[in-house]
Protein backbone atom coordinates (compact mmCIF):
# COMPACT_ATOMS: atom_id res chain seq x y z
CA UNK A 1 -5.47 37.40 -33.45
CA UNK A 2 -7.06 34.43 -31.98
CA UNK A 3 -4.97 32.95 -29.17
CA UNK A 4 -3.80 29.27 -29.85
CA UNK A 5 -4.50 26.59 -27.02
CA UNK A 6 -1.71 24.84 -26.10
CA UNK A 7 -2.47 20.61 -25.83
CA UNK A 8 -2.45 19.13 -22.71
CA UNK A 9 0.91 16.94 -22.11
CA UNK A 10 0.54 13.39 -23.01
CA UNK A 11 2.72 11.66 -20.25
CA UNK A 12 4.46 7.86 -21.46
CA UNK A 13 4.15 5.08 -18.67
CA UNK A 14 6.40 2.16 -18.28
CA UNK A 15 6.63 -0.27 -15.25
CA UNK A 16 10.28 -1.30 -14.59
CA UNK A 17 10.78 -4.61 -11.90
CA UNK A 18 13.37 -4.19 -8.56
CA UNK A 19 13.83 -6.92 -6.50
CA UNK A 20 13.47 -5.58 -2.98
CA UNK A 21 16.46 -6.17 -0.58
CA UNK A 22 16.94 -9.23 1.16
CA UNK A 23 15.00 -8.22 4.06
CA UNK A 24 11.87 -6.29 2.88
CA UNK A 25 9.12 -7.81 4.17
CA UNK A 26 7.26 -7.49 0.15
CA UNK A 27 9.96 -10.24 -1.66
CA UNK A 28 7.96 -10.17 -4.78
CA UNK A 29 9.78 -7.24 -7.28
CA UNK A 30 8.33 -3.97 -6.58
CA UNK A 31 6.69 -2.47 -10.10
CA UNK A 32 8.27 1.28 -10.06
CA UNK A 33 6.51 3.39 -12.46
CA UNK A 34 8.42 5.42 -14.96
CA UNK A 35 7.29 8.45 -16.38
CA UNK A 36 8.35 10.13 -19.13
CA UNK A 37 11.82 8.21 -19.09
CA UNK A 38 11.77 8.96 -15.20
CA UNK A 39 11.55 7.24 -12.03
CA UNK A 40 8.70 8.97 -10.09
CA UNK A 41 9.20 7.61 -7.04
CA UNK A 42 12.95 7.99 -6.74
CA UNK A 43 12.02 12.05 -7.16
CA UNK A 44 8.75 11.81 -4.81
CA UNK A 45 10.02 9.09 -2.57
CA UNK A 46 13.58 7.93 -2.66
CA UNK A 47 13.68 6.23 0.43
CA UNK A 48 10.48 4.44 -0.06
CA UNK A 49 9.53 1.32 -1.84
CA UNK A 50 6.59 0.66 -4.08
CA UNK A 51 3.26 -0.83 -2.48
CA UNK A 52 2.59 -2.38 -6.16
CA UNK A 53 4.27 -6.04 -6.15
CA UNK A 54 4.69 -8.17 -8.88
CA UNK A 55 1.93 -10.49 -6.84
CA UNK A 56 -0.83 -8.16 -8.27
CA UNK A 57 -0.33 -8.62 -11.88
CA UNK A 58 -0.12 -12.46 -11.51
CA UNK A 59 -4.06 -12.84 -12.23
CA UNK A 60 -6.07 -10.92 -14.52
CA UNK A 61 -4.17 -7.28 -16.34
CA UNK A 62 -7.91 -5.13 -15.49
CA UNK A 63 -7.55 -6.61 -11.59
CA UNK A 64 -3.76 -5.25 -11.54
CA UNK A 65 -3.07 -2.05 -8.66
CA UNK A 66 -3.18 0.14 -11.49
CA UNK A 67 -5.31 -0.24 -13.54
CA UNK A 68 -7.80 2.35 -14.48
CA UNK A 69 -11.61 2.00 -15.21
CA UNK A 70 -14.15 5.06 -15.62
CA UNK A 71 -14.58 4.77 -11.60
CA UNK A 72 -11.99 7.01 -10.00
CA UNK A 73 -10.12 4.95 -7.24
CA UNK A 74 -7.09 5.35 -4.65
CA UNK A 75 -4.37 3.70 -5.47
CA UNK A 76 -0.89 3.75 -2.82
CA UNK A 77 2.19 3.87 -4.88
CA UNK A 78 4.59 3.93 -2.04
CA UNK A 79 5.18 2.79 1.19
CA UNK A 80 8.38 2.59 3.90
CA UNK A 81 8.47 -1.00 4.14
CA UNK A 82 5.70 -0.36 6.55
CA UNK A 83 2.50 0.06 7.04
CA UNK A 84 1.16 3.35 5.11
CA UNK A 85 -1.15 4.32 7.80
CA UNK A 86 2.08 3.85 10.57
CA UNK A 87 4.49 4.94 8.38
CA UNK A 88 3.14 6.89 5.90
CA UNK A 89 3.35 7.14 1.72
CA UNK A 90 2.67 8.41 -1.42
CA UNK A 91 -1.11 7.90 -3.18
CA UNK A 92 -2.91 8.83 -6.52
CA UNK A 93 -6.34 8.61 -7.80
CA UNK A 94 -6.38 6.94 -11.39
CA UNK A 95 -9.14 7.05 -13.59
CA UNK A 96 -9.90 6.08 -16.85
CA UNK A 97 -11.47 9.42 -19.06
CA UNK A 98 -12.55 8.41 -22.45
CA UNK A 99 -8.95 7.86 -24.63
CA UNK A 100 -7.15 9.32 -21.62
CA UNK A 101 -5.98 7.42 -17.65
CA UNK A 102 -5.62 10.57 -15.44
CA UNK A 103 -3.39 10.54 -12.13
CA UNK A 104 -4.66 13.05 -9.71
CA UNK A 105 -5.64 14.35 -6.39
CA UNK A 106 -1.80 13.46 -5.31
CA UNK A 107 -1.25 12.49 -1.43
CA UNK A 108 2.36 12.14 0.16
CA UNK A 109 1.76 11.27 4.01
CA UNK A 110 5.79 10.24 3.68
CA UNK A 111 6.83 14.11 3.63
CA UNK A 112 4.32 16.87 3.54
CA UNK A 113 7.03 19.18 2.43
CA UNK A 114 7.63 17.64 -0.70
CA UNK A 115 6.06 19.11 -4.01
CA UNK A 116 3.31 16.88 -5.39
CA UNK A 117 3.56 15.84 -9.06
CA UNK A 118 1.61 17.36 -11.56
CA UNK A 119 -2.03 15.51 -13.12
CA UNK A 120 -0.42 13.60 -15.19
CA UNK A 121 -2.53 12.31 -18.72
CA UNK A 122 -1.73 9.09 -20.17
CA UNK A 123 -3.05 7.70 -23.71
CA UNK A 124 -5.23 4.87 -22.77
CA UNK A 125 -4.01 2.29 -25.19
CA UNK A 126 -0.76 2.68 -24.31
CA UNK A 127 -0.88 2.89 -20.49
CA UNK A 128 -2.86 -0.24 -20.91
CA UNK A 129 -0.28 -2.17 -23.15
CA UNK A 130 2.47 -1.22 -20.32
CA UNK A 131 0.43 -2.70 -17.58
CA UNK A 132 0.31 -5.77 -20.32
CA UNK A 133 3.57 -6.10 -20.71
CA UNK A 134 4.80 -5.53 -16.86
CA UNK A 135 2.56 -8.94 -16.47
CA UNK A 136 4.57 -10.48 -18.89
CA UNK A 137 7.76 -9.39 -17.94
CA UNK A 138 9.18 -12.82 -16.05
CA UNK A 139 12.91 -11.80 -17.00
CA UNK A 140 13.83 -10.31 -13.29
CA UNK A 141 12.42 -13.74 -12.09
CA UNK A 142 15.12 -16.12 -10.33
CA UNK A 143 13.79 -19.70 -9.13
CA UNK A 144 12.07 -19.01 -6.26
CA UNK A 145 9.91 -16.51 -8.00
CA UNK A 146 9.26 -18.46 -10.79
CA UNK A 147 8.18 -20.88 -8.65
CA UNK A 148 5.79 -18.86 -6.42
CA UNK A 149 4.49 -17.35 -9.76
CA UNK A 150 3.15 -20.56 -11.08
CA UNK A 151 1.81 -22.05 -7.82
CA UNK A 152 -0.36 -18.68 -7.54
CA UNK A 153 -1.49 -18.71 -11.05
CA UNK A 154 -2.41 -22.62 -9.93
CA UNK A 155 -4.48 -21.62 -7.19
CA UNK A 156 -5.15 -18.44 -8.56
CA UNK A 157 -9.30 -18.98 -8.92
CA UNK A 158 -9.83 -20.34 -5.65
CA UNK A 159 -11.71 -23.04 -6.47
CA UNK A 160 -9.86 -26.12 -4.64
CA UNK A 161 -9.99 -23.96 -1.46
CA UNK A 162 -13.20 -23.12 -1.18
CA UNK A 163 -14.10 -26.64 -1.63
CA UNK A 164 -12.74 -27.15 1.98
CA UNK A 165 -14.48 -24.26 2.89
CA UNK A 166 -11.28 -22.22 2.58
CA UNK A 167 -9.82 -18.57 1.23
CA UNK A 168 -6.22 -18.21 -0.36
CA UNK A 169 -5.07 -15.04 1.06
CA UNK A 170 -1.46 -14.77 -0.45
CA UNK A 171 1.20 -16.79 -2.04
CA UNK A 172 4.73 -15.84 -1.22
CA UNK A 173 8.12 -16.08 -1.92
CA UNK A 174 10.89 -15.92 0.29
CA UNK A 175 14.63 -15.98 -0.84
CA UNK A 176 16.48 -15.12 2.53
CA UNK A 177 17.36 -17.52 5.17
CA UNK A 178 14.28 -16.69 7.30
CA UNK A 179 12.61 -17.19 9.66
CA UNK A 180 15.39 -19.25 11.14
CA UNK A 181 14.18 -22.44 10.16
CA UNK A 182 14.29 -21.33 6.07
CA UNK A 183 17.51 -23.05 5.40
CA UNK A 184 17.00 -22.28 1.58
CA UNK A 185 14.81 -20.04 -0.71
CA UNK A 186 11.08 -21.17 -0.27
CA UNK A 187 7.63 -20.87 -1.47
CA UNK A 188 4.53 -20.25 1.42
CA UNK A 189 0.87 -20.16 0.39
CA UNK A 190 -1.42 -18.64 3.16
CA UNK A 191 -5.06 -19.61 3.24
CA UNK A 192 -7.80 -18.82 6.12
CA UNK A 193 -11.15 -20.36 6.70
CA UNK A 194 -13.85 -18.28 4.83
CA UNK A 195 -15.72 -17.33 8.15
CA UNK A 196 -12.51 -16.16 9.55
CA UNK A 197 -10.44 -12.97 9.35
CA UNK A 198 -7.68 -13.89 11.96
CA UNK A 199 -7.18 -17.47 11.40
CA UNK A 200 -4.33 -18.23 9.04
CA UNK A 201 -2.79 -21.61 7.71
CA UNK A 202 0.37 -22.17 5.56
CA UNK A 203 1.53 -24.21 3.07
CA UNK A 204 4.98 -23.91 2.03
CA UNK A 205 8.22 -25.99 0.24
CA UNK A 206 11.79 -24.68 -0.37
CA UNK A 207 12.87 -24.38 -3.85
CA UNK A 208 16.11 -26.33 -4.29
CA UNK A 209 19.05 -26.48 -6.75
CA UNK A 210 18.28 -29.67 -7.31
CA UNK A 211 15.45 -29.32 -9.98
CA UNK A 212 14.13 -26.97 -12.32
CA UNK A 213 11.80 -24.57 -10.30
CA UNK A 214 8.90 -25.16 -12.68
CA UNK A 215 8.98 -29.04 -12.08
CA UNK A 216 9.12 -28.40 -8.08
CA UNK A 217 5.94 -26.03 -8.73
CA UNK A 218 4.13 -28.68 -10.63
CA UNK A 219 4.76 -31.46 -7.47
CA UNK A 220 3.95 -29.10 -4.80
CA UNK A 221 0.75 -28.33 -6.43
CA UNK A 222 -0.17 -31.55 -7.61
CA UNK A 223 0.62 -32.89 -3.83
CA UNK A 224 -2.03 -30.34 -2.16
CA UNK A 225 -4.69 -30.42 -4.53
CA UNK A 226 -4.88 -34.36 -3.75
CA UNK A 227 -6.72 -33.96 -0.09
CA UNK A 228 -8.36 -31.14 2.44
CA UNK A 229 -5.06 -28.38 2.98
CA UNK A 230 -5.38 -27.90 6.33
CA UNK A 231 -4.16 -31.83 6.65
CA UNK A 232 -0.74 -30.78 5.62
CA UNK A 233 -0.41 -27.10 6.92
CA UNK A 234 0.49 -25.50 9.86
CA UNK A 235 -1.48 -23.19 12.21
CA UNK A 236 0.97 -19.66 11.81
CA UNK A 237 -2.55 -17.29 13.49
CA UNK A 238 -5.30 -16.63 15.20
């Protein structure tokens, strides 16, 4: 009697949104993938956080931290609110494999001890319409966020910056009181000059009660794209 092959397991991805705690230094919502109905890093790294932010599913779905072409890449899923090479993680390759996204060659420099995950085989379609709808997901938002979310998809190509002879190296949100001069939630866009890796200027406005935070986006835009950027930012590197 012929022996009958069992089919591989076809694993179900969804992306859920956290906001991180007050004081993480990442204040965009971690996206925490969910597998099968589970949480896989609460079982692989409960004390961790996830190194995929909200921030990189602002621009285009394919450019996202997980998404998978037929190239096999790295990808860090975890970190300790730290630096993974300091403080170690969890990683994954993902690649794309005809109908399939495949997670393999696991790494946990977090805790060597614990058991890595299965490969784990995704149906393309679907793993793609989760990363889809993680993007359009703006429900864990409060005003700050919505607020740094439209200035970055503002500045999002680049353009205006590199005009001045500029790079825009991250838009952030910040909803603590902090640094000490923060006296309410704000909004900080970091640019550098192009020929420079250690030279950083910032941008920045705090997001009031006083307005809706999509009308305080629109000004604070409008108001930088007028003139050169460094003109109204502050020196915060070198």
């Amino acid at each position: 009697m012929a022996l009958q092959r069992t089919k591989p397991h076809i694993s179900t991805l969804s992306l859920r949104h956290v906001l991180p705690e007050p004081l993480a230094l990442e204040q965009w919502a971690e996206i925490r993938p969910v597998i099968d109905g589970r949480d896989l890093l609460a079982a692989i790294h409960p004390d961790g956080v996830s190194s995929c932010s909200y921030y990189g599913w602002i621009g285009a779905v394919e450019d996202c931290p997980l998404a998978a072409t037929p190239e096999a890449r790295q990808v860090e899923l975890s970190n300790n609110d730290c630096d993974t090479g300091c403080c170690g993680g969890v990683f994954v390759t993902v690649r794309r494999d005809g109908p399939f996204v495949l997670w393999t060659g696991w790494k946990n420099t977090n805790d060597i001890r614990v058991p890595y995950p299965p490969e784990l085989r995704f149906d393309a379609a679907q793993y793609d319409a989760a990363l889809t709808a993680a993007a359009d997901d703006v429900s864990w938002e409060d005003p700050v966020h919505t607020a740094a979310r439209l200035v970055a998809r503002a500045l999002g190509d680049g353009e205006w910056f590199e005009r001045w002879g500029y790079r825009l190296a991250m838009v952030r949100p910040y909803r603590r009181e902090f640094p000490a001069d923060r006296e309410s939630p704000s909004v900080s866009v970091l640019f550098r000059p192009i020929d420079s890796r250690c030279t950083y200027y910032s941008l920045g406005f705090a997001v009031t009660g006083d307005e809706a935070a999509e009308d305080q986006a629109r000004q604070f835009v409008t108001r930088i794209l007028a003139d050169d950027p460094r003109k109204s930012a502050r020196l915060c590197g070198t």
